[in-house]
Protein backbone atom coordinates (compact mmCIF):
# COMPACT_ATOMS: atom_id res chain seq x y z
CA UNK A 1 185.80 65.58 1.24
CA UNK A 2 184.85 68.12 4.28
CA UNK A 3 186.60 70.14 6.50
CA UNK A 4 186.17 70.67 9.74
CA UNK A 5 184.45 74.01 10.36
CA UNK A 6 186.88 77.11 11.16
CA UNK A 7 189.61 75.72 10.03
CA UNK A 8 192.69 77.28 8.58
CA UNK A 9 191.81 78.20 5.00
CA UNK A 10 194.62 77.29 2.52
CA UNK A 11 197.08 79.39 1.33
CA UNK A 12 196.60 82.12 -1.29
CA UNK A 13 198.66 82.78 -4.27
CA UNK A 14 200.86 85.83 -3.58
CA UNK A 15 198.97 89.23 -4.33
CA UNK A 16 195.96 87.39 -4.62
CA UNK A 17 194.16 88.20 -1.66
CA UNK A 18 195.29 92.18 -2.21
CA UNK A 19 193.76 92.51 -6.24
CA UNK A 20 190.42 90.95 -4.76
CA UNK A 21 190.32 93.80 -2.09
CA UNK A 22 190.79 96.29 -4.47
CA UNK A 23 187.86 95.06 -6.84
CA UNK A 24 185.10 94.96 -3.79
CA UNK A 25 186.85 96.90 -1.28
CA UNK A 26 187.42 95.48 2.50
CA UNK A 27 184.02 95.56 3.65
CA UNK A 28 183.00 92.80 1.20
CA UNK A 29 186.05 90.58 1.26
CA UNK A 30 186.25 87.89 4.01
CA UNK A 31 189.24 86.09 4.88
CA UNK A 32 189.23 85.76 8.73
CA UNK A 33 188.44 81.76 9.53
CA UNK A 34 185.13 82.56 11.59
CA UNK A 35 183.60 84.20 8.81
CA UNK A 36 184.57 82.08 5.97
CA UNK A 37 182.72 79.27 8.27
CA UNK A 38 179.38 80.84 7.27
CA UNK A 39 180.03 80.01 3.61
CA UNK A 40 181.17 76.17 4.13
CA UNK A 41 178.30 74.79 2.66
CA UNK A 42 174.95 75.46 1.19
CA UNK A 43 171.71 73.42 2.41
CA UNK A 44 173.54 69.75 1.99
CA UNK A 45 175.29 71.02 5.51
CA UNK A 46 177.28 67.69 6.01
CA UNK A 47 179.34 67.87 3.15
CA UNK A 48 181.34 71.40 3.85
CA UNK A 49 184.92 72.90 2.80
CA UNK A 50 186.85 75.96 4.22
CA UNK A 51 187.20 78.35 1.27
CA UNK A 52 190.23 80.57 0.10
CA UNK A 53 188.14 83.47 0.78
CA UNK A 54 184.59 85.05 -0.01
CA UNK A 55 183.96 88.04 -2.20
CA UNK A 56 180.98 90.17 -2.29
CA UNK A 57 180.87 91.84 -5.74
CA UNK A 58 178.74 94.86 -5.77
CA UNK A 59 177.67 94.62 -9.39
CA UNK A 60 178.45 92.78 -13.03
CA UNK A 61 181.85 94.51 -13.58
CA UNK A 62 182.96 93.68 -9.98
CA UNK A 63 182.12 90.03 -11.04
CA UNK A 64 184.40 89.76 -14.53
CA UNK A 65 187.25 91.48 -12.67
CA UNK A 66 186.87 88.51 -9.66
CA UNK A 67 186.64 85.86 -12.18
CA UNK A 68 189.93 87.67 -14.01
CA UNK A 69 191.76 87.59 -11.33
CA UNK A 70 191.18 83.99 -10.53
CA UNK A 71 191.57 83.21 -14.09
CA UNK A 72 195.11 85.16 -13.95
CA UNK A 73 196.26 83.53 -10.65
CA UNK A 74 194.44 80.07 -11.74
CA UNK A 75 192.30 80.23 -8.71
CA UNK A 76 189.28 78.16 -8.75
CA UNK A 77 186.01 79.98 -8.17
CA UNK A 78 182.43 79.10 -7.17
CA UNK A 79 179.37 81.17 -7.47
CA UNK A 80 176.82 81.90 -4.46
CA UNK A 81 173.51 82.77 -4.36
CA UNK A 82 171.69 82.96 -1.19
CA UNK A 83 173.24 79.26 -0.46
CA UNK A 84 169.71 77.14 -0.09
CA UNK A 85 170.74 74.46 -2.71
CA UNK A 86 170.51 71.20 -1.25
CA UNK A 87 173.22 69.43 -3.63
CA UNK A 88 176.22 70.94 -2.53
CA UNK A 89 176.67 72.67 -5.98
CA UNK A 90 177.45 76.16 -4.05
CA UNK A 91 180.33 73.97 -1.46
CA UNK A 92 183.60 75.90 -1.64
CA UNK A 93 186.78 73.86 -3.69
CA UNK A 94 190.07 74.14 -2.10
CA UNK A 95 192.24 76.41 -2.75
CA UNK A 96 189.36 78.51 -4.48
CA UNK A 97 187.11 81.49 -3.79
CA UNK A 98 183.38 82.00 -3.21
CA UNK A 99 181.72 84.81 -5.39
CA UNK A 100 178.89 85.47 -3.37
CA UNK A 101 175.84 87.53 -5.41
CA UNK A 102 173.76 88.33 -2.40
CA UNK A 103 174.69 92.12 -3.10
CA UNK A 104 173.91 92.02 -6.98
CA UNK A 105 169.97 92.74 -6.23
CA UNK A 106 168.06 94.71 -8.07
CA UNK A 107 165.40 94.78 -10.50
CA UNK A 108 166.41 96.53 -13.83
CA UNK A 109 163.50 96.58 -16.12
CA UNK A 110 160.04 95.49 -16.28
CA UNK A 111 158.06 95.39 -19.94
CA UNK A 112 154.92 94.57 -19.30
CA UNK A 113 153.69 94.96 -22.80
CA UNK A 114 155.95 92.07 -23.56
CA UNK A 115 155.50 90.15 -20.16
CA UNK A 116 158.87 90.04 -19.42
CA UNK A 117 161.84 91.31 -16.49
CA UNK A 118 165.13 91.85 -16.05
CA UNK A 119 166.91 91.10 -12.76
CA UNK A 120 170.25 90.39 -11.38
CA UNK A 121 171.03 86.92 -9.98
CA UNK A 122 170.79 87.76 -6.32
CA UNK A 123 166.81 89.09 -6.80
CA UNK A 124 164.65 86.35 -4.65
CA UNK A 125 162.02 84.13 -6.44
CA UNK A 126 159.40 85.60 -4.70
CA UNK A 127 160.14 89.03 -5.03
CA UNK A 128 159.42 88.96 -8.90
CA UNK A 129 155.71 88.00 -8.54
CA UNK A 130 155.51 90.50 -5.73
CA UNK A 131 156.58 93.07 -7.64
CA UNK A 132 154.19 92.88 -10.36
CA UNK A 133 151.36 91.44 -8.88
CA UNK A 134 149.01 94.41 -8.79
CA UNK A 135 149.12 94.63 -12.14
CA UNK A 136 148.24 90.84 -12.31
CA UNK A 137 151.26 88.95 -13.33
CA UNK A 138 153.37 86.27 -11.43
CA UNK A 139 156.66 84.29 -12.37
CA UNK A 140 155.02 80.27 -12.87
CA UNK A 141 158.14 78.47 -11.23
CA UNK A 142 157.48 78.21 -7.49
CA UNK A 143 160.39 75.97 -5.54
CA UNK A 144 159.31 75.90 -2.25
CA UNK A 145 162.39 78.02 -0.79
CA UNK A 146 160.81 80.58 -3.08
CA UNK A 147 161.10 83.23 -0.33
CA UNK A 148 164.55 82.73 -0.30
CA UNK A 149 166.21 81.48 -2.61
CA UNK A 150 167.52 83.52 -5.63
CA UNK A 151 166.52 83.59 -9.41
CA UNK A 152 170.81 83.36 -10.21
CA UNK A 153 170.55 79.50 -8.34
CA UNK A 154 167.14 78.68 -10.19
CA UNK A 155 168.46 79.46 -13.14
CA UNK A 156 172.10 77.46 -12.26
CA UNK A 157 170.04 74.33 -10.74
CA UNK A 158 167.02 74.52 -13.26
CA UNK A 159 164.65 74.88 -10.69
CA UNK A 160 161.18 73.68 -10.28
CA UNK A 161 158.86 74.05 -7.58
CA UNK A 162 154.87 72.50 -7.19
CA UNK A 163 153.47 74.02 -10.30
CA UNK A 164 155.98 72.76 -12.57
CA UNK A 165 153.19 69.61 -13.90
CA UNK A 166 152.17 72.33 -15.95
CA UNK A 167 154.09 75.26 -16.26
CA UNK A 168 157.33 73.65 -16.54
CA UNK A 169 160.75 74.53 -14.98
CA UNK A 170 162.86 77.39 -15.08
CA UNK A 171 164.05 77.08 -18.27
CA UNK A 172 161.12 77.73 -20.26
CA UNK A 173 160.52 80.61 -18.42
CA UNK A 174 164.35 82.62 -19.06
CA UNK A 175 164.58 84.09 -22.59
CA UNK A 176 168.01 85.84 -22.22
CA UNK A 177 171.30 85.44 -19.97
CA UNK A 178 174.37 87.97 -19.24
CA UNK A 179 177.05 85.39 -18.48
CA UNK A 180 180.62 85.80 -17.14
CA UNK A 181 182.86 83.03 -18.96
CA UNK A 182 185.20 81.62 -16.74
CA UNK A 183 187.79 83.94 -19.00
CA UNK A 184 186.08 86.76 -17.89
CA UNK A 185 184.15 87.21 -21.30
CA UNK A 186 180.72 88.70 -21.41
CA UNK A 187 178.55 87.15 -23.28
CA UNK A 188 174.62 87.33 -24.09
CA UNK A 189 172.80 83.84 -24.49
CA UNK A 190 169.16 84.34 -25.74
CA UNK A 191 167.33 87.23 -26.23
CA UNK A 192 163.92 89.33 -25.62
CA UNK A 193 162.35 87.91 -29.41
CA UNK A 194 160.42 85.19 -29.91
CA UNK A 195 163.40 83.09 -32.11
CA UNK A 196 166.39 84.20 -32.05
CA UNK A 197 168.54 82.85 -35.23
CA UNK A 198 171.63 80.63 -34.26
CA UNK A 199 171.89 77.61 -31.71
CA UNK A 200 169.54 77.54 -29.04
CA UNK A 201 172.18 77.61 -26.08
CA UNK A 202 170.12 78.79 -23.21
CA UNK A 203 169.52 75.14 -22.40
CA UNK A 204 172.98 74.43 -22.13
CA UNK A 205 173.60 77.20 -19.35
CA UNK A 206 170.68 76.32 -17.24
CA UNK A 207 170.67 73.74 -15.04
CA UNK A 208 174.63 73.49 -15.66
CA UNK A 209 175.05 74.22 -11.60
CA UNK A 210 177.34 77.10 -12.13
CA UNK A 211 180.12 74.92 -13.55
CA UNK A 212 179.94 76.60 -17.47
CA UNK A 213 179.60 80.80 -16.33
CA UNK A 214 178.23 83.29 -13.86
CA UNK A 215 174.96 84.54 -14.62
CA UNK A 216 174.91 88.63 -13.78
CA UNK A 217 171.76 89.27 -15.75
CA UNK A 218 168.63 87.37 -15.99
CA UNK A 219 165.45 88.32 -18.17
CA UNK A 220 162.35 85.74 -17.12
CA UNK A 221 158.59 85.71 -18.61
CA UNK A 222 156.47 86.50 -16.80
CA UNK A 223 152.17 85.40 -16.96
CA UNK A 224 149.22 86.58 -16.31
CA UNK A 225 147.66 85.68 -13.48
CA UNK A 226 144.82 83.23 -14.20
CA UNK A 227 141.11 83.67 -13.97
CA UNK A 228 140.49 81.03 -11.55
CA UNK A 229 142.23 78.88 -9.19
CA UNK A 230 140.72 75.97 -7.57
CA UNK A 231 142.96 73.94 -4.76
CA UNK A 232 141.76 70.47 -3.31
CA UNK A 233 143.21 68.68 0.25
CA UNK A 234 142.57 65.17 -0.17
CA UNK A 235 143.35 62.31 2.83
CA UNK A 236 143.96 58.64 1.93
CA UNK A 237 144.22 55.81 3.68
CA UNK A 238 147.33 54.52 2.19
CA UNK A 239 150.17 56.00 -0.52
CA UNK A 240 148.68 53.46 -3.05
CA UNK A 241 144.91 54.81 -3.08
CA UNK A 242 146.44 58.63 -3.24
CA UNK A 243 148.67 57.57 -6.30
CA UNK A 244 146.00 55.75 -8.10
CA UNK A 245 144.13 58.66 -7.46
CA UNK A 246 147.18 60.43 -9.01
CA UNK A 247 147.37 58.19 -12.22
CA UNK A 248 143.28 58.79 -12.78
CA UNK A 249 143.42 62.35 -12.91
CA UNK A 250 146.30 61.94 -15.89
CA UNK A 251 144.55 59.43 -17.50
CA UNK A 252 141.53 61.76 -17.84
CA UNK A 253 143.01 64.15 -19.65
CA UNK A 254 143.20 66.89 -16.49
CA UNK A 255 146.39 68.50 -16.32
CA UNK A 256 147.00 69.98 -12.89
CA UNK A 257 148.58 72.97 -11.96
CA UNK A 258 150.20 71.13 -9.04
CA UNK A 259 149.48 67.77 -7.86
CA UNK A 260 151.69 67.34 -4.70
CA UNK A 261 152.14 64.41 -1.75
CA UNK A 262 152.77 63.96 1.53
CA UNK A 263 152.91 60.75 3.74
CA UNK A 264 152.48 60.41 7.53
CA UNK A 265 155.55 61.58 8.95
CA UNK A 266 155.94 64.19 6.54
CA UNK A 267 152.14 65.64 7.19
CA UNK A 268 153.47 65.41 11.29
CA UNK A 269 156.02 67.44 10.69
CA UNK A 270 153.93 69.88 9.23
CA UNK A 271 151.48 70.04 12.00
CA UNK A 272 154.32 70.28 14.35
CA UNK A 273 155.98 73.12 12.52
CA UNK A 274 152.89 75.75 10.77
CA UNK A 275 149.84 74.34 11.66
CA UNK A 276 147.99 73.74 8.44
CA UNK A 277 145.25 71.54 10.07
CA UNK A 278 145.72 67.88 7.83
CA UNK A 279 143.53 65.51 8.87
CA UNK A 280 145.47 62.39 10.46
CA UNK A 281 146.23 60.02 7.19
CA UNK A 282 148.52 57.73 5.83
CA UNK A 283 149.02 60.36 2.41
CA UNK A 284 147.49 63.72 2.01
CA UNK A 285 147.21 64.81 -2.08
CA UNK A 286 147.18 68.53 -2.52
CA UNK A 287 145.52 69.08 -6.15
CA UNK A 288 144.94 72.62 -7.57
CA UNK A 289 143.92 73.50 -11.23
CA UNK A 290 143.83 77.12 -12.71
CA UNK A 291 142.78 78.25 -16.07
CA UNK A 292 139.77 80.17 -17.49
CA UNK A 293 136.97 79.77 -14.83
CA UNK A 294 134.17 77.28 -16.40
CA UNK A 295 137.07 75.12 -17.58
CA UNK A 296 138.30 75.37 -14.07
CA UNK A 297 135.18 74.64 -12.29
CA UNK A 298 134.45 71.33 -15.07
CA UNK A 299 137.56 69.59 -14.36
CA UNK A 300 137.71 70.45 -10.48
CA UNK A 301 134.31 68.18 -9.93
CA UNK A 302 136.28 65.61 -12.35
CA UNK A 303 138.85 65.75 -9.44
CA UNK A 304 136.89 65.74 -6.43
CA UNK A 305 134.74 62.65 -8.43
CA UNK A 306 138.11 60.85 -9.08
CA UNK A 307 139.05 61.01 -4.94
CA UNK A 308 135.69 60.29 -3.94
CA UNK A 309 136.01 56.95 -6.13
CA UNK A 310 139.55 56.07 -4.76
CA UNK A 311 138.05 56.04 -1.03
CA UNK A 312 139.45 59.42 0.20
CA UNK A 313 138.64 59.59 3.76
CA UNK A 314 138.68 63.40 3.65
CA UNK A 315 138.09 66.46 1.14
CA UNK A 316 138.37 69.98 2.05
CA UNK A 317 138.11 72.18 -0.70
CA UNK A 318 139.51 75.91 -0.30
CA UNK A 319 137.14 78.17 -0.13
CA UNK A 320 139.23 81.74 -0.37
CA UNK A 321 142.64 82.64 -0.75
CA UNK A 322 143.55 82.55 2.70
CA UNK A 323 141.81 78.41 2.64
CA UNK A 324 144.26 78.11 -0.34
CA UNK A 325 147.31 79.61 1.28
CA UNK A 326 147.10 77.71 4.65
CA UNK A 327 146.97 74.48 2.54
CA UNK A 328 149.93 75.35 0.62
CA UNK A 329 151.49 76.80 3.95
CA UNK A 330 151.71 73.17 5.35
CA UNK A 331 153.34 71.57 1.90
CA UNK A 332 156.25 74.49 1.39
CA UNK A 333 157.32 73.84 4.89
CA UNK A 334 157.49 70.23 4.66
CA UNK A 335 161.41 70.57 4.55
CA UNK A 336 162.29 72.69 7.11
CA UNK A 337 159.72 71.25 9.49
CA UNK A 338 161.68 67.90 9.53
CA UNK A 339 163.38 70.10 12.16
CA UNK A 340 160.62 69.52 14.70
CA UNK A 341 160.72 65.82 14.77
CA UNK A 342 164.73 65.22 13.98
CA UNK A 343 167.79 66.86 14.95
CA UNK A 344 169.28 65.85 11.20
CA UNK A 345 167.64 64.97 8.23
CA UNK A 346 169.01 64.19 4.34
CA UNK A 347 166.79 65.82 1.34
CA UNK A 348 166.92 63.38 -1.39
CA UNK A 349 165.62 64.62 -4.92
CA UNK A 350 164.98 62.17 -7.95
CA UNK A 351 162.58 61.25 -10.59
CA UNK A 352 160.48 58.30 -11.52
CA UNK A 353 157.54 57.40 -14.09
CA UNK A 354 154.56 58.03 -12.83
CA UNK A 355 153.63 54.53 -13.17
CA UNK A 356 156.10 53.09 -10.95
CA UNK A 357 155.59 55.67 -7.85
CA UNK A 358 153.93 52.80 -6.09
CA UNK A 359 157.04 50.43 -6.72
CA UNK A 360 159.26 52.19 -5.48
CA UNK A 361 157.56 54.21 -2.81
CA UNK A 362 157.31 50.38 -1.57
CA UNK A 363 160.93 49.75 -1.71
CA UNK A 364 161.55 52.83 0.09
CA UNK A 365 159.21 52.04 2.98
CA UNK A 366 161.34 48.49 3.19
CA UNK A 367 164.39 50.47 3.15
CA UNK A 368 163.13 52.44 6.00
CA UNK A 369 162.22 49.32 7.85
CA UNK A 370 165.84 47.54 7.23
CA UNK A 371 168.03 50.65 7.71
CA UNK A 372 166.39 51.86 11.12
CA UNK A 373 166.40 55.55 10.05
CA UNK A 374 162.82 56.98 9.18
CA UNK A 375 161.81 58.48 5.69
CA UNK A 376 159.76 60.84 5.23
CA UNK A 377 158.18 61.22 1.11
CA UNK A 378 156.94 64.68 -0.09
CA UNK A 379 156.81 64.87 -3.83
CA UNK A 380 155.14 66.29 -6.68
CA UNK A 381 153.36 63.20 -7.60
CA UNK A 382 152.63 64.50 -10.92
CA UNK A 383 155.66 64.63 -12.74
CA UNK A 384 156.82 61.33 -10.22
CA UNK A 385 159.80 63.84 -8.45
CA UNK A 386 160.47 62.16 -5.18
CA UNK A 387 161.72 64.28 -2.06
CA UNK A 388 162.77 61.47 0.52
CA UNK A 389 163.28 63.01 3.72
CA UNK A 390 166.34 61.06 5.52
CA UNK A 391 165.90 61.54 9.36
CA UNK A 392 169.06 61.03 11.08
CA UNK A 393 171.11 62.26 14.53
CA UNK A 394 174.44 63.65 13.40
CA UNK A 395 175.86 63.33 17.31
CA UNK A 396 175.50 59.08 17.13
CA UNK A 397 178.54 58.23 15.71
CA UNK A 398 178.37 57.00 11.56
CA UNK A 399 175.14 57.92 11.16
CA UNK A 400 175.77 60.65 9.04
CA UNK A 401 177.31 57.72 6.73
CA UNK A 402 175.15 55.85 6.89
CA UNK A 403 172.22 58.38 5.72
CA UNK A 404 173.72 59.45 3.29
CA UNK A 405 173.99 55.46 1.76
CA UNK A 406 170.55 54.99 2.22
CA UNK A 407 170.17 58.32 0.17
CA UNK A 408 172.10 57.14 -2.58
CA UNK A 409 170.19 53.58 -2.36
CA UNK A 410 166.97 55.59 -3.26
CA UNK A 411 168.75 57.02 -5.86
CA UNK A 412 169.45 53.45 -7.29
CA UNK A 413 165.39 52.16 -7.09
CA UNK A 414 165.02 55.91 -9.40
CA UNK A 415 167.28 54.40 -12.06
CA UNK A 416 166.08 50.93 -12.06
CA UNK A 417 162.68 52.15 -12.41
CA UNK A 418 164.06 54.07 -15.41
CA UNK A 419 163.68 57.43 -13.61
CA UNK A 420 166.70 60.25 -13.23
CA UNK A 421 168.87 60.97 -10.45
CA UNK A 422 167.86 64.69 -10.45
CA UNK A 423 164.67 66.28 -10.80
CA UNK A 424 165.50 69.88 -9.97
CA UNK A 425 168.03 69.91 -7.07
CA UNK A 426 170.74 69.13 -9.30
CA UNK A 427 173.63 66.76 -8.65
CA UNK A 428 176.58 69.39 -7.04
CA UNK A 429 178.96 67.01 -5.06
CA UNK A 430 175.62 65.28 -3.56
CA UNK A 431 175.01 62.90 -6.41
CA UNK A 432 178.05 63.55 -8.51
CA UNK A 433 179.33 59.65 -7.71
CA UNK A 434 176.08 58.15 -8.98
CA UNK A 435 176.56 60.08 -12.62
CA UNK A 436 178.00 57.07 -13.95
CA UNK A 437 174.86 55.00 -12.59
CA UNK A 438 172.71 56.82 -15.57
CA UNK A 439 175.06 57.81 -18.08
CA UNK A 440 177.80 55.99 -19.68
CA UNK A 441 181.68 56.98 -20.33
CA UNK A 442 181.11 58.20 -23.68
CA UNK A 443 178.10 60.21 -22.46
CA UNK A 444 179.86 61.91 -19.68
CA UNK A 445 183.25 62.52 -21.49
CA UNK A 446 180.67 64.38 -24.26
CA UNK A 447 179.53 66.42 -21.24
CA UNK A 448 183.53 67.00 -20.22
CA UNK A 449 184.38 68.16 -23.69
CA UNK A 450 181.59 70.96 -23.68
CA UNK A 451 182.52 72.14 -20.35
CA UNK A 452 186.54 72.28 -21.34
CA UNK A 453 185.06 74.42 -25.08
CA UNK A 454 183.89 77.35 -22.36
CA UNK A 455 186.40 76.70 -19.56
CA UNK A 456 189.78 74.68 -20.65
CA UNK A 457 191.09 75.36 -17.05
CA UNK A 458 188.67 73.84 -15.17
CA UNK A 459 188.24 76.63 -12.65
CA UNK A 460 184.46 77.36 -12.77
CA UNK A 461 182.95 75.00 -9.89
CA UNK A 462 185.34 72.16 -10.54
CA UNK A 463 184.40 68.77 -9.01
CA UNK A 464 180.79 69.27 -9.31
CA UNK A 465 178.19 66.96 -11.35
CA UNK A 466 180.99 64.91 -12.77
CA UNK A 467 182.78 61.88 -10.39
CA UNK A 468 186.16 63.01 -9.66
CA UNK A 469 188.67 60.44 -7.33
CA UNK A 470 189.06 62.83 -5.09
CA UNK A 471 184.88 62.68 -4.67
CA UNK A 472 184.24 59.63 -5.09
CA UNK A 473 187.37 57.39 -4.04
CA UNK A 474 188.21 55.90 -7.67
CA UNK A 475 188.73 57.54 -11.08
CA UNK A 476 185.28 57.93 -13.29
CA UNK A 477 187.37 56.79 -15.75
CA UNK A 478 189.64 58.58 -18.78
CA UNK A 479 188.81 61.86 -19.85
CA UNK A 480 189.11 61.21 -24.23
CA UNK A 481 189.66 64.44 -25.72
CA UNK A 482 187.90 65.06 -29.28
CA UNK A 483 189.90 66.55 -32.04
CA UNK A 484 187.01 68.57 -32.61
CA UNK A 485 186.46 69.59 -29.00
CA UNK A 486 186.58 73.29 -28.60
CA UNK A 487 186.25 74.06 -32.63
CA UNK A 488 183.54 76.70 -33.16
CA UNK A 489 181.29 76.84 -29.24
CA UNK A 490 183.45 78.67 -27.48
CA UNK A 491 184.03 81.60 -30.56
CA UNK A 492 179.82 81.29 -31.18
CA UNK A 493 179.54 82.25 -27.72
């Protein structure tokens, strides 16, 4: 499945190379072996592949020519953002291109009146809220790369972040799409009103990981900024007493903006990396509500009444902004501080009932015990999204491996707690094997048959989400074509 990095990249139809030149000019077309190493892999960095070559499009039009060509020369392609996606769903194919949309950055409209933007794919998370904040409006989903990472891979991964207990993921917060079929089409999905008439297809493009379109235009809602915001640092003594804590605040009708965890080694990290100042416990819970300011200030004392009874052995409550912020600091560099006290680590994503956190937070902690690697847990206990943290050293020999099986173990407690193998990294090449785990044949060839309606050839990210035997060792199984199967979705779209 990888290739080692900087070598040769595969051969290129004849002319190829030449008609992508002339769409984005020499600067932004890379070809030499050292450079093309920089685009190997996104942020699941053991699993990496030498692409064809890497195009920089300046703007939409650049894009449909690139994905022409390729569709002319049958050249697979796969969209880029700003390559933090920690499935693998941005990991070159061989024998196909990268479209990289670092360059397509701007913001083209903002209506206010209507609470709503316009942006190309390569704008950064963050830089939405900045922009309107002084006029007191933010965009609600937060992943914690927000600084980074851009709104064309939120909207191609369906991304999350800490306040999505309440405010949801990115999909209710895009009302309209400009998409690049893998044809080279240009087509709208959504739109600015409140219903638009016709099938609701904006679903069906986010969160499909690139593998359905390129998304060159992106109009998000944005929201007031609320009147209050209250944030809460917890310690526990144990996981258990932090998620019973977690289940009481639910079960009293509160509902969080964010409700995020962090164990032990996950809280060490921290302190080694930025410094937040957690007291030393077993969990921390980071709790925040927001909303009109008595509400607010009646359900916070709820909270701080429910730890207190669950035996917290430390509350701080934020006092100001920059309180709030140094808390929040220490959670949304959880994953990149694993650096400080591993040379490798695995970032596992999945989903489970709230109810069965404890379970299989339990089985994880054996697993950790039996496989000799240790695992960190951050997650937003809220919604029951897991981030195992897989510490590993890729210089001892099959350790890599063996990470990423105890990875894919974790995976398996999700499911047999009746969770989901994704709760907003996606599945890319990571998790692709596992598919068949949650969903049966007749489920995923349903899922094949939609994909072939938009793009029969198969060249728009091929071999992500679904198993493949070149992924995963073995065929998934038959692909059954439908008589019906491209009649009428590709010619609504």
């Amino acid at each position: 499945m990888t290739t080692r990095v900087g070598s040769p990249p595969p051969a290129a139809p004849p002319g190829f190379i030449d008609t992508l030149r002339a769409i984005v000019g020499d600067e932004w077309l890379y070809t030499d072996p050292h450079a093309l190493a920089v685009y190997e892999c996104d942020g699941l960095t053991h699993a990496r592949e030498t692409p064809l070559a890497v195009a920089l499009p300046a703007d939409a039009g650049q894009v449909r020519s690139l994905v022409v060509a390729c569709a002319e020369a049958g050249v697979p392609f796969v969209a880029r953002g700003h390559g933090t996606g920690l499935s693998g769903g941005a990991q070159p194919v061989p024998g196909g291109i990268v479209i990289g949309l670092a360059r397509l950055n701007r913001i083209l409209h903002v209506d206010l009146a209507n609470q709503l933007m316009t942006v190309e794919p390569g704008v950064t998370n963050l830089d939405i809220t900045r922009h309107v904040a002084p006029y007191g409006y933010y965009y609600a989903p937060d992943p914690s790369s927000q600084q980074v990472c851009s709104i064309g891979g939120n909207v191609a991964e369906n991304s999350g972040g800490a306040h999505c207990l309440k405010y949801g993921f990115t999909v209710h917060h895009v009302v309209a799409l400009e998409v690049v079929l893998a044809d080279g089409r240009v087509v709208t999905i959504g739109s600015d009103t409140a219903d638009e008439p016709g099938p609701g297809l904006l679903p069906l493009l986010i969160g499909s990981e690139g593998t359905l379109g390129i998304a060159t235009r992106v109009t998000v809602r944005l929201l007031r900024r609320p009147e209050r915001v209250k944030t809460l640092l917890a310690a526990f003594d144990s996981i258990d007493t932090g998620g019973q804590a977690v289940a009481d605040i639910i079960a009293a009708g509160i509902v969080p903006a964010a409700i995020e965890m962090m164990d032990r080694l996950a809280i060490a990290a921290a302190e080694a990396a930025v410094h937040p100042g957690f007291p030393d416990a077993a969990a921390v819970l980071i709790v925040e509500l927001d909303g009109p300011g008595a509400e607010v200030a009646a359900r916070f004392e709820e909270v701080v009444a429910i730890c207190r009874a669950r035996q917290a052995t430390h509350l701080e409550i934020a006092a100001d902004e920059a309180q709030r912020a140094r808390i929040w600091k220490g959670r949304k560099a959880a994953f990149a501080a694993m650096g400080r006290i591993s040379p490798n680590y695995y970032v596992q994503d999945g989903v489970v009932p709230r109810s069965k956190l404890s379970e299989v937070l339990h089985r994880i902690a054996d697993l950790e015990r039996r496989s000799g690697l240790r695992i960190a847990n951050v997650f937003h206990a809220g919604d029951g999204n897991l981030h195992p943290l897989i510490c590993y050293d890729a210089a001892v020999p099959g350790q890599t491996e063996h990470a990423a099986a105890v990875a894919s173990e974790i995976l398996t407690y999700c499911l047999e707690a009746g969770g989901s193998l994704t709760g907003e990294h996606g599945i890319g090449v990571d998790k692709a094997c596992s598919m068949p785990k949650m969903f049966s044949a007749d489920d995923l060839s349903a899922m094949q048959r939609v994909r072939r309606a938009l793009d029969p050839a198969m060249l728009c990210n091929p071999g992500k989400v679904f198993p493949t035997p070149r992924l995963c060792g073995e065929a998934p199984g038959p692909y059954r074509p439908h008589p019906v199967e491209r009649a009428g979705l590709a010619e609504r779209l």
